[in-house]
C-alpha atoms as a PDB file:
ATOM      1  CA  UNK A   1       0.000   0.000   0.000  1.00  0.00           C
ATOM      2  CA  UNK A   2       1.168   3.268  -0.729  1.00  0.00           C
ATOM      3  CA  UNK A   3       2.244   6.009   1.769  1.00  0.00           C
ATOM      4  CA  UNK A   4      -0.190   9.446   1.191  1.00  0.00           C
ATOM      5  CA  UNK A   5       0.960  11.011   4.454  1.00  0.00           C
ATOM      6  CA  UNK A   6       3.522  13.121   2.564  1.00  0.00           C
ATOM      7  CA  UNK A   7       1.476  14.750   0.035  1.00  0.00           C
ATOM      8  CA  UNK A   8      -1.053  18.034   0.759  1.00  0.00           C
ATOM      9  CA  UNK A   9      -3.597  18.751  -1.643  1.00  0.00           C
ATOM     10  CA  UNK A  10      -4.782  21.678  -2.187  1.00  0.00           C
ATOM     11  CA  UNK A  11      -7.969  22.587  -0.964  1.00  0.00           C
ATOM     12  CA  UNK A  12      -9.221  24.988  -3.411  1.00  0.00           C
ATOM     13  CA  UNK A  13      -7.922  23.465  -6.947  1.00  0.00           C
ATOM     14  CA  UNK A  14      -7.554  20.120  -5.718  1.00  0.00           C
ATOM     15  CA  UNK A  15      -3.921  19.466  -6.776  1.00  0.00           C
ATOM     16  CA  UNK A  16      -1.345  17.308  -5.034  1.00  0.00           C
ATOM     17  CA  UNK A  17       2.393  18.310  -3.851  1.00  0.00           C
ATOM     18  CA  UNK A  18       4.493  16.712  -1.503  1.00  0.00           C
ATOM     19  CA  UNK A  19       4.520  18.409   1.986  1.00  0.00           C
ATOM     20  CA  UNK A  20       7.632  20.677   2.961  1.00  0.00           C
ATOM     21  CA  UNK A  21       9.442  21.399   6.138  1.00  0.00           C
ATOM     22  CA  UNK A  22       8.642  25.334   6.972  1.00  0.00           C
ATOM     23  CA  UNK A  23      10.351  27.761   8.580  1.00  0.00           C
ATOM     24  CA  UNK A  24       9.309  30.336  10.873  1.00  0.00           C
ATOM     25  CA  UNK A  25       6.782  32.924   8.737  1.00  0.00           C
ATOM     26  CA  UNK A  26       6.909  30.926   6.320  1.00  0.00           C
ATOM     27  CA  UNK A  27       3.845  30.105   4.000  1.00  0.00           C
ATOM     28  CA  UNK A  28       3.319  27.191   1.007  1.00  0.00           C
ATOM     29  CA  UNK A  29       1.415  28.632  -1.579  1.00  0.00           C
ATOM     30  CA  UNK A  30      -0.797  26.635  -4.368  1.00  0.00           C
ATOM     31  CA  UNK A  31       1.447  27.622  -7.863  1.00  0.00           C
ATOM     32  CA  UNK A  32      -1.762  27.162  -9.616  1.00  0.00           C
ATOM     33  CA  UNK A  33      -4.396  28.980  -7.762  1.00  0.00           C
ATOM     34  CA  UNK A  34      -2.107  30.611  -5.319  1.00  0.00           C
ATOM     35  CA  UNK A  35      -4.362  28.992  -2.237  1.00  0.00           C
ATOM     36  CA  UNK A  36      -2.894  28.592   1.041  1.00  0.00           C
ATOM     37  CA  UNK A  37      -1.351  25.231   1.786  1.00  0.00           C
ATOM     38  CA  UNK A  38       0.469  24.877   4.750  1.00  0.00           C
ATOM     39  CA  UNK A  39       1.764  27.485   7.297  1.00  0.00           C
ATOM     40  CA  UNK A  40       4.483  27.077   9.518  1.00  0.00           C
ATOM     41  CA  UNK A  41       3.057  26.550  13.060  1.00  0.00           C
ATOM     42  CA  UNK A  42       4.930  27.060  16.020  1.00  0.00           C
ATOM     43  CA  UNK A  43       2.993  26.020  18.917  1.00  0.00           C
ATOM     44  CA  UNK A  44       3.773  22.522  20.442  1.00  0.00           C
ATOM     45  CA  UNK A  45       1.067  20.413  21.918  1.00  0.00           C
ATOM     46  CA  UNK A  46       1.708  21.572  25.507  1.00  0.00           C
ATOM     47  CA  UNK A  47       1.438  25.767  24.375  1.00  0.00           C
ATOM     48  CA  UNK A  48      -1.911  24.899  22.532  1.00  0.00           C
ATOM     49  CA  UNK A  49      -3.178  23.228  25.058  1.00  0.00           C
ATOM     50  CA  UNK A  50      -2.415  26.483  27.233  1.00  0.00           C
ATOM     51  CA  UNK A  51      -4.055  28.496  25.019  1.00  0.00           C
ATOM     52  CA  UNK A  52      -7.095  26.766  24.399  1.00  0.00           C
ATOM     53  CA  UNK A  53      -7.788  26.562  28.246  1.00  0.00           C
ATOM     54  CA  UNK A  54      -6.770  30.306  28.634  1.00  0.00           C
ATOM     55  CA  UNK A  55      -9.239  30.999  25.590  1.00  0.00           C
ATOM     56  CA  UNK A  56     -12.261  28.731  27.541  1.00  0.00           C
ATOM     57  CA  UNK A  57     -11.936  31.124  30.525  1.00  0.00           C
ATOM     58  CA  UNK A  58     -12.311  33.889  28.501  1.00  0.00           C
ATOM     59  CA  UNK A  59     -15.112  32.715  27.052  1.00  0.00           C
ATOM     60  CA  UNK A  60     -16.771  32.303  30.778  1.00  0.00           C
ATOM     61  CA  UNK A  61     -15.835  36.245  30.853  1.00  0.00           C
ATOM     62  CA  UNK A  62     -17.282  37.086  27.314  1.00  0.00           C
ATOM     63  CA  UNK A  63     -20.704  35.372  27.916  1.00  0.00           C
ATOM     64  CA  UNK A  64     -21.212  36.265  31.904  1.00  0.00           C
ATOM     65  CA  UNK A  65     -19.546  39.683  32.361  1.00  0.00           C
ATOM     66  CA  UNK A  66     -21.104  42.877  29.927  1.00  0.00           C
ATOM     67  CA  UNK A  67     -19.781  43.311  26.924  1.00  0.00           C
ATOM     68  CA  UNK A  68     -20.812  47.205  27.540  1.00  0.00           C
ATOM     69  CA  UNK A  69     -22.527  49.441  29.940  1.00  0.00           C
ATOM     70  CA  UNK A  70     -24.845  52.703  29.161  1.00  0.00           C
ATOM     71  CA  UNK A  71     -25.971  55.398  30.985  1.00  0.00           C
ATOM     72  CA  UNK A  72     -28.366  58.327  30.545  1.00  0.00           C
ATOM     73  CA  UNK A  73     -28.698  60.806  33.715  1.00  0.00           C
ATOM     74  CA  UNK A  74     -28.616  58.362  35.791  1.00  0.00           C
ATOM     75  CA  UNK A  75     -30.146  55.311  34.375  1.00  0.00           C
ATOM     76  CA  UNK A  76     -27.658  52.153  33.559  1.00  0.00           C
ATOM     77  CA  UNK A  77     -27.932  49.507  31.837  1.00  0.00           C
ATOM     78  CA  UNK A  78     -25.525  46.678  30.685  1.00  0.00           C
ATOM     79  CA  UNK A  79     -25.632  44.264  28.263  1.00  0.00           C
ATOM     80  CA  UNK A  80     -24.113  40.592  27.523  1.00  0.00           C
ATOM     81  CA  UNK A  81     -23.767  37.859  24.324  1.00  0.00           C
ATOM     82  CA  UNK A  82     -27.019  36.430  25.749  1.00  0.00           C
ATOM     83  CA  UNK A  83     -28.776  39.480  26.686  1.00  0.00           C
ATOM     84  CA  UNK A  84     -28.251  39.836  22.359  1.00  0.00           C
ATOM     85  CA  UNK A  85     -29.224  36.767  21.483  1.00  0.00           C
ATOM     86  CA  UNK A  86     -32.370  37.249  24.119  1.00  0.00           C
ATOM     87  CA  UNK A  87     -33.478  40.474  22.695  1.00  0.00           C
ATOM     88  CA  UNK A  88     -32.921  39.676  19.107  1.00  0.00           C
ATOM     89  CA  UNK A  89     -35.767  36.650  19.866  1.00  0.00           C
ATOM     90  CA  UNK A  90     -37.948  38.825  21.131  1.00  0.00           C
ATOM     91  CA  UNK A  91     -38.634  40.214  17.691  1.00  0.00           C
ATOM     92  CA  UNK A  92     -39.914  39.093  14.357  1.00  0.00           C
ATOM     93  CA  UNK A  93     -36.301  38.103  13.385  1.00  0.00           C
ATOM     94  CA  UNK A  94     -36.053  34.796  15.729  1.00  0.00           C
ATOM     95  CA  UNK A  95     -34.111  32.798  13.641  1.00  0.00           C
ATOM     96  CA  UNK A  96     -31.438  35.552  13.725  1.00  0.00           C
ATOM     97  CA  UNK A  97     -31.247  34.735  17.504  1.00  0.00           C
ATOM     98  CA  UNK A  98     -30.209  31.182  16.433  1.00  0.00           C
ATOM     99  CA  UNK A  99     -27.860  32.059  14.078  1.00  0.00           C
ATOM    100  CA  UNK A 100     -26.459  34.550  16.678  1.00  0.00           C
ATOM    101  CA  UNK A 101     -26.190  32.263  19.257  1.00  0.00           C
ATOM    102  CA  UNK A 102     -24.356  29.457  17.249  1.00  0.00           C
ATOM    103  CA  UNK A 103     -21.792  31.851  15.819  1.00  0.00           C
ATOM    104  CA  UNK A 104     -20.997  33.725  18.961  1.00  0.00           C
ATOM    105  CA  UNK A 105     -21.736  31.143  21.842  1.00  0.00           C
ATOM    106  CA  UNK A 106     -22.510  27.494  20.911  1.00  0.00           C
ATOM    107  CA  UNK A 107     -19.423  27.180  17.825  1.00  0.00           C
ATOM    108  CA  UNK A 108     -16.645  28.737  19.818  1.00  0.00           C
ATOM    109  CA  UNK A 109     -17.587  26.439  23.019  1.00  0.00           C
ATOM    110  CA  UNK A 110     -17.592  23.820  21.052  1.00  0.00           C
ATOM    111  CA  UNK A 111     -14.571  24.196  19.361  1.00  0.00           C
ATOM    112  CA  UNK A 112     -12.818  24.608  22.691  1.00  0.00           C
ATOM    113  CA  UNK A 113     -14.069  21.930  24.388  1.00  0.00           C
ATOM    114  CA  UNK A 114     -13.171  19.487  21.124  1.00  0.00           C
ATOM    115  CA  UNK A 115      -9.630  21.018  20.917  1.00  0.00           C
ATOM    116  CA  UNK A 116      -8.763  20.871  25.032  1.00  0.00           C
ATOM    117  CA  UNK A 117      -9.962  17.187  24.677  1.00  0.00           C
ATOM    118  CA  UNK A 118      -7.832  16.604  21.137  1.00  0.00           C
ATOM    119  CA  UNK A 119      -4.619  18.237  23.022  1.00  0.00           C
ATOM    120  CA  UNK A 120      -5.196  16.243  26.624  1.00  0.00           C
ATOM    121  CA  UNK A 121      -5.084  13.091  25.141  1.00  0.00           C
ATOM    122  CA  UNK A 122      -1.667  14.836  22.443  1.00  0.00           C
ATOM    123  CA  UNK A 123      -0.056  15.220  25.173  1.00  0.00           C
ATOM    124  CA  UNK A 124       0.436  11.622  26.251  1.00  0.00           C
ATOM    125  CA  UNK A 125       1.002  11.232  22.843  1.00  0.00           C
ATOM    126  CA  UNK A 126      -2.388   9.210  22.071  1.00  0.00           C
ATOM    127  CA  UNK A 127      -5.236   9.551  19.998  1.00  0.00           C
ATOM    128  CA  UNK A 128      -7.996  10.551  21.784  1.00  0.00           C
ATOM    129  CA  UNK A 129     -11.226   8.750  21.746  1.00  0.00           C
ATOM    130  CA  UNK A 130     -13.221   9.581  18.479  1.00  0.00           C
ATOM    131  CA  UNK A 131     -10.301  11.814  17.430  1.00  0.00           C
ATOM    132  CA  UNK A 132     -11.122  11.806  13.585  1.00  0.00           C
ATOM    133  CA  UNK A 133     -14.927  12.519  14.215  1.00  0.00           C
ATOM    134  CA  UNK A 134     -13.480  15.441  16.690  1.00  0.00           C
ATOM    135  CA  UNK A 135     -11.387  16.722  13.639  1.00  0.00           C
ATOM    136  CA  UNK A 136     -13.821  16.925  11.441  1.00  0.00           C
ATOM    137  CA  UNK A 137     -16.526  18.942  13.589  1.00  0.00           C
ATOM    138  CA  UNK A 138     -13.416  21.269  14.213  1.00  0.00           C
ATOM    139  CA  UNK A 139     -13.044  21.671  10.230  1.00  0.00           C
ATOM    140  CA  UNK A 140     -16.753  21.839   9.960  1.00  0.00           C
ATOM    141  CA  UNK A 141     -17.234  24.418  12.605  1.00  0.00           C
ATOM    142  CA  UNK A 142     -14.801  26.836  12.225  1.00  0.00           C
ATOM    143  CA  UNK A 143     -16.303  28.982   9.705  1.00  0.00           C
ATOM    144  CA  UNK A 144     -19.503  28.737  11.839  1.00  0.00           C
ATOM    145  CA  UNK A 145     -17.305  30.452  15.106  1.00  0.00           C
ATOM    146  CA  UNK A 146     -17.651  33.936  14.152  1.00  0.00           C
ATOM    147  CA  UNK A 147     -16.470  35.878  17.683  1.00  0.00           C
ATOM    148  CA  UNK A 148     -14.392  38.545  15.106  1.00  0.00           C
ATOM    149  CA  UNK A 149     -17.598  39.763  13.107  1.00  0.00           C
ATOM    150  CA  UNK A 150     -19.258  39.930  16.923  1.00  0.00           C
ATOM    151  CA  UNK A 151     -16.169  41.920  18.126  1.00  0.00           C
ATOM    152  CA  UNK A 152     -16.849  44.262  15.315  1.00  0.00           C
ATOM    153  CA  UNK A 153     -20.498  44.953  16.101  1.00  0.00           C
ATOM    154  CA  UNK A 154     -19.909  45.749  19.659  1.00  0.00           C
ATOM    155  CA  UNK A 155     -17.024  48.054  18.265  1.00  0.00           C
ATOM    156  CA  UNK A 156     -19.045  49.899  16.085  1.00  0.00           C
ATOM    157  CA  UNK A 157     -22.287  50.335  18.571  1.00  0.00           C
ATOM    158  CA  UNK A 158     -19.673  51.628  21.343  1.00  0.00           C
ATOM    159  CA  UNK A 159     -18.405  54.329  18.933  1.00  0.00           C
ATOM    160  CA  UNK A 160     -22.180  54.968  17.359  1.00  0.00           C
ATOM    161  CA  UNK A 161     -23.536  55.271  20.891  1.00  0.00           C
ATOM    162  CA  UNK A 162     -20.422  57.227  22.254  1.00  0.00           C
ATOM    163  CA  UNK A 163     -22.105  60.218  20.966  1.00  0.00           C
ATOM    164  CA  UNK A 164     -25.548  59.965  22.206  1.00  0.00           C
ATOM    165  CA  UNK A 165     -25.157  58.363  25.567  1.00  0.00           C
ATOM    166  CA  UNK A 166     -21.708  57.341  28.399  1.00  0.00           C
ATOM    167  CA  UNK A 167     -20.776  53.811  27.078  1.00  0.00           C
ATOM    168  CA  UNK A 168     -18.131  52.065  28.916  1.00  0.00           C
ATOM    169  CA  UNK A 169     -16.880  49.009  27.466  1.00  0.00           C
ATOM    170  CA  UNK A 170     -17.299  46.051  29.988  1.00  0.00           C
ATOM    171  CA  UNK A 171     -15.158  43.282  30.764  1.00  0.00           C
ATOM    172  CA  UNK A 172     -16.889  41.014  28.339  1.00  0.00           C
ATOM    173  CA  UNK A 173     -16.134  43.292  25.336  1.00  0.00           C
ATOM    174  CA  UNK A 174     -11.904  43.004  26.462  1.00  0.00           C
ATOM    175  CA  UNK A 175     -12.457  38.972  26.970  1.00  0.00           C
ATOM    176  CA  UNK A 176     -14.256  38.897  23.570  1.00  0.00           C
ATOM    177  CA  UNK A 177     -11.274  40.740  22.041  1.00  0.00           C
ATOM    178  CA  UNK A 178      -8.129  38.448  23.303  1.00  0.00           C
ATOM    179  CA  UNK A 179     -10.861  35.065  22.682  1.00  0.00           C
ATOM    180  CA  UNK A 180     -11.272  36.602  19.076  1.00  0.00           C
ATOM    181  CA  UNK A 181      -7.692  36.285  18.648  1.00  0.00           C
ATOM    182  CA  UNK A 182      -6.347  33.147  20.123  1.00  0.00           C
ATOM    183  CA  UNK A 183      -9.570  31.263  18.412  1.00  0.00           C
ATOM    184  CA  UNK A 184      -7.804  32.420  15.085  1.00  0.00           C
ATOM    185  CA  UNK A 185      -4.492  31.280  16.113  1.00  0.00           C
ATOM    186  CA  UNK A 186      -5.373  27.841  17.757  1.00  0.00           C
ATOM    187  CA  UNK A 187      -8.655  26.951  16.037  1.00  0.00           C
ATOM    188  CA  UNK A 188      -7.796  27.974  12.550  1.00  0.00           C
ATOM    189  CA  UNK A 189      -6.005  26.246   9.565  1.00  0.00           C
ATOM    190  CA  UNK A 190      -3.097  24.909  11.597  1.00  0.00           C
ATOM    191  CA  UNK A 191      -5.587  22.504  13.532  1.00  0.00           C
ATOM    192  CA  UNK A 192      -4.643  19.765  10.846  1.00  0.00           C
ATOM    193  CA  UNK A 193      -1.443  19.488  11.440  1.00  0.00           C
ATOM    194  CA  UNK A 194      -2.777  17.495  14.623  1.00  0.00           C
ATOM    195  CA  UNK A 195      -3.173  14.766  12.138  1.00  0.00           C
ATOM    196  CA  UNK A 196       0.337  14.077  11.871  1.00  0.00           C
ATOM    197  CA  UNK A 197       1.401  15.101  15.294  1.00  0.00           C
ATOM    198  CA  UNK A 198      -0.968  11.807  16.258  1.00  0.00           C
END
């Protein structure tokens, strides 16, 4: 039987290349289509592991602690993910509540809790239990996790409603910020190269 585990294909134009040791910043490139296909990834098992717990407790903070506060002589009121997603089903747009709450609650979560279980088990250097259906609802759901478009929407009504009312950002809005990024960098592309680490 032949050995596949040293060729990438491309996931855009579907060609084949043999893989390539990378060094720091560096990027393979599709000569074809000019698609992404590998990126050097720093992070060993232990440092993602780190991360993704570090990113779960900020998700505690992004979901439980306001994401901003408003007051208007002398009335205050604050706001979290769910308060969003409650008020947004409260209207005539309740499927937008659903959507809402899979892209900025129920996908991230997810995606945590599958990569801290991946990276427990990586760490003994095992497979962990139902690894390759674990990999796959990580490739499935990261375009789903969409904590950066949130980010942006809370930006944008902070500096809208700077103006008109006193907006302080909350603790949930800083928590949603450093989750944002460290989702990108340990949920993103370089998640497959967990197939051959294991």
């Amino acid at each position: 039987m032949t050995r596949t585990d040293h060729l990438i294909i491309c996931e855009h134009c579907d060609c084949v290349y043999e893989k390539v040791a990378l060094a720091k910043h560096q990027t393979a490139l599709c000569p074809r289509c000019g698609g992404v296909l590998q990126r050097h990834n720093g992070l060993s098992v232990e440092q993602r592991l780190a991360l993704s717990l570090t990113a779960a407790v900020l998700w505690i903070f992004a979901n439980f602690y306001p994401v901003m506060s408003i007051s208007l002589q002398g009335l205050k009121n604050s706001a979290t993910l769910w308060d969003s997603v409650l008020a947004l089903s409260q209207g005539p747009i309740t499927f937008m509540a659903m959507v809402a709450a899979i892209a900025m609650i129920i996908a991230p979560v997810i995606q945590l809790l599958l990569l801290i279980w991946v990276l427990s088990y990586a760490l003994a250097a095992r497979r962990s239990p139902a690894f390759k259906l674990c990999m796959r609802w990580l490739e499935t759901l990261r375009p789903w996790s969409m904590l950066e478009v949130c980010l942006l929407g809370a930006m944008v009504a902070v500096f809208k409603l700077a103006g008109l009312l006193d907006v302080l950002p909350g603790i949930g809005l800083f928590a949603l910020a450093v989750l944002s990024l460290l989702l990108i960098r340990i949920a993103g592309r370089d998640v497959r190269d967990l197939w051959e680490i294991l």
